[in-house]
Protein backbone atom coordinates (compact mmCIF):
# COMPACT_ATOMS: atom_id res chain seq x y z
CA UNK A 1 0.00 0.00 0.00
CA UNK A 2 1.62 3.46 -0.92
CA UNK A 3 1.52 6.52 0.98
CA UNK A 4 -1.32 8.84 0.35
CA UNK A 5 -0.68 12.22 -1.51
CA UNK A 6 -2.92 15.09 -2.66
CA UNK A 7 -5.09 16.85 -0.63
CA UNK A 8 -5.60 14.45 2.28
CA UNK A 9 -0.98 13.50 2.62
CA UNK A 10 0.17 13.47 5.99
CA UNK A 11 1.99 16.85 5.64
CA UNK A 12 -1.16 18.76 4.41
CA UNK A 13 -3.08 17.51 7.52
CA UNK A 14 -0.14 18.31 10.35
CA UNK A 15 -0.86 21.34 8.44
CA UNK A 16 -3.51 21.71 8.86
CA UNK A 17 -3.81 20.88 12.61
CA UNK A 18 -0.73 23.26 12.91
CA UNK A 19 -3.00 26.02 11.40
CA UNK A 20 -6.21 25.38 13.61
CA UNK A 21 -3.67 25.27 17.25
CA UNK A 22 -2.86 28.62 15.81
CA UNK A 23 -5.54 30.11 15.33
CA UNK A 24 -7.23 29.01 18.58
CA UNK A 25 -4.19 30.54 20.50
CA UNK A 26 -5.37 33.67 18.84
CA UNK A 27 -8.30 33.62 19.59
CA UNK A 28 -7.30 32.17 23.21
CA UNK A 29 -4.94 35.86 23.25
CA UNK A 30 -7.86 38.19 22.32
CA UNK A 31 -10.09 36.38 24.66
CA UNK A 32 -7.31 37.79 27.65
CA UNK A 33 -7.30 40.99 25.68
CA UNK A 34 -8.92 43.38 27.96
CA UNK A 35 -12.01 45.63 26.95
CA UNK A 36 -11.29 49.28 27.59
CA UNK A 37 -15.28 50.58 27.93
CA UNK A 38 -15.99 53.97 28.82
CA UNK A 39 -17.65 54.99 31.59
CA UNK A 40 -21.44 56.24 31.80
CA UNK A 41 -21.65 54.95 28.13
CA UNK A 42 -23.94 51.77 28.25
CA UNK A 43 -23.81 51.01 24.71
CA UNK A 44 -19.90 50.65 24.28
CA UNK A 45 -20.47 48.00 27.25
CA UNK A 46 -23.22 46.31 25.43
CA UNK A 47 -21.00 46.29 22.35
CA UNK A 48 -18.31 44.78 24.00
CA UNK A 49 -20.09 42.58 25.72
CA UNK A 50 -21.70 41.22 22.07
CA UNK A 51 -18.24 40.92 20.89
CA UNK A 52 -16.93 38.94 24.23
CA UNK A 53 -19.62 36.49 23.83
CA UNK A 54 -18.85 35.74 20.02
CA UNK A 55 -15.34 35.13 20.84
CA UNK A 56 -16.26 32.97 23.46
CA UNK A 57 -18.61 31.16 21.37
CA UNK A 58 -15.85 30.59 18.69
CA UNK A 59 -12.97 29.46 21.25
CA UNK A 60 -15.77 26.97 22.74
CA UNK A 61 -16.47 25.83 19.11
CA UNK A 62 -12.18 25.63 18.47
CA UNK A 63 -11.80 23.55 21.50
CA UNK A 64 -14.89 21.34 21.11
CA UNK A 65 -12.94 20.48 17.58
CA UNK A 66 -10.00 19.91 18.88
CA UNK A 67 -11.20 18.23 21.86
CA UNK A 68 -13.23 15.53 19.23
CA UNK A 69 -9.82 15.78 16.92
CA UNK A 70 -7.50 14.45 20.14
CA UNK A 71 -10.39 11.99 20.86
CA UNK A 72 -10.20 10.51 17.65
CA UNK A 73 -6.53 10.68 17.12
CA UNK A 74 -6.30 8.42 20.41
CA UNK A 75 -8.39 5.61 18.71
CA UNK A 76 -11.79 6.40 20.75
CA UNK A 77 -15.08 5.21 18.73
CA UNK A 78 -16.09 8.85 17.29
CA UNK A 79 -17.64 9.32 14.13
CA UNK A 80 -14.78 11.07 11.64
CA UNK A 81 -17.93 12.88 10.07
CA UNK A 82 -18.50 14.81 13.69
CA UNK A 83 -14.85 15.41 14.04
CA UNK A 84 -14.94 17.26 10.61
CA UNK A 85 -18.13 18.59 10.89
CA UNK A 86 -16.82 20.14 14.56
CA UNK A 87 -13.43 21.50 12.60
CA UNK A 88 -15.61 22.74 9.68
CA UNK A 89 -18.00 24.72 11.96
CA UNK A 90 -14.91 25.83 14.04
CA UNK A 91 -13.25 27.40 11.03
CA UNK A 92 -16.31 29.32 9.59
CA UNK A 93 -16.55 30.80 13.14
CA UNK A 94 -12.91 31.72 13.23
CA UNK A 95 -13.03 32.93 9.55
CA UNK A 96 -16.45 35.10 10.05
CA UNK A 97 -14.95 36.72 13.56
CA UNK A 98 -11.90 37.56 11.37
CA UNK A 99 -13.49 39.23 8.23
CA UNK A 100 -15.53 41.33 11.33
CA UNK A 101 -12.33 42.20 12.78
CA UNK A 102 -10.92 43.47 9.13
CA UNK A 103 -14.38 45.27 8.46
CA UNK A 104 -14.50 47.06 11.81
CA UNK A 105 -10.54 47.90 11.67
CA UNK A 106 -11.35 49.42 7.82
CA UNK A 107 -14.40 51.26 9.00
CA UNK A 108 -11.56 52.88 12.02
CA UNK A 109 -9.29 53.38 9.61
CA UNK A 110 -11.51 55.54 7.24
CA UNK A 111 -13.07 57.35 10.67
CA UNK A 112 -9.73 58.70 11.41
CA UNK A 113 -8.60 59.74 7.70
CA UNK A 114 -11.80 62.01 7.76
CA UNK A 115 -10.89 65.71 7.64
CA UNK A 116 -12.58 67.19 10.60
């Protein structure tokens, strides 16, 4: 039996894993990153407090998947579909918090170009 190559070799899936313990460590880093909110404002807190909660919900979803990943790596009797599934969902949540990130970091950038 020869070694598999294409999209599913041995290298593209370390790579794979090495790209998904990356990016939950990011988003393990701007889960400690700490919320400056204003005071008397309660809609910067609400805000914030939105954007806490998504991250949350996408570092619970990264560690569920890598949680089921380990599990199934060990030889436990999981389903490879849920693993994948769990990794799938995991990366559209990562990807979706980080095209947020890029819109709301555009949208500051073209606030602060304004002439006033």
């Amino acid at each position: 039996m020869s070694s598999v190559t294409g999209p599913m070799s041995v290298d593209r899936v370390m790579a794979l894993r090495a790209q998904i313990l990356e990016r939950n460590s990011a988003l393990a880093r701007a889960n400690q990153a700490p919320a400056a909110a204003p005071a008397g404002d309660t809609k910067p807190a609400d805000f914030t407090a939105a954007f806490k909660d998504a991250f949350a919900q996408v570092n619970q979803a990264q560690n569920q998947a890598g949680a089921l990943s380990e599990s199934y790596e060990r030889g436990e009797t999981i389903d490879i579909a849920k693993v994948m599934l769990a990794r799938q969902q995991a990366s559209v949540g990562f990807e979706a918090t980080l095209q947020v990130r890029n819109k709301l970091l555009s949208a500051y950038k073209d606030i602060m170009s304004m002439p006033v």
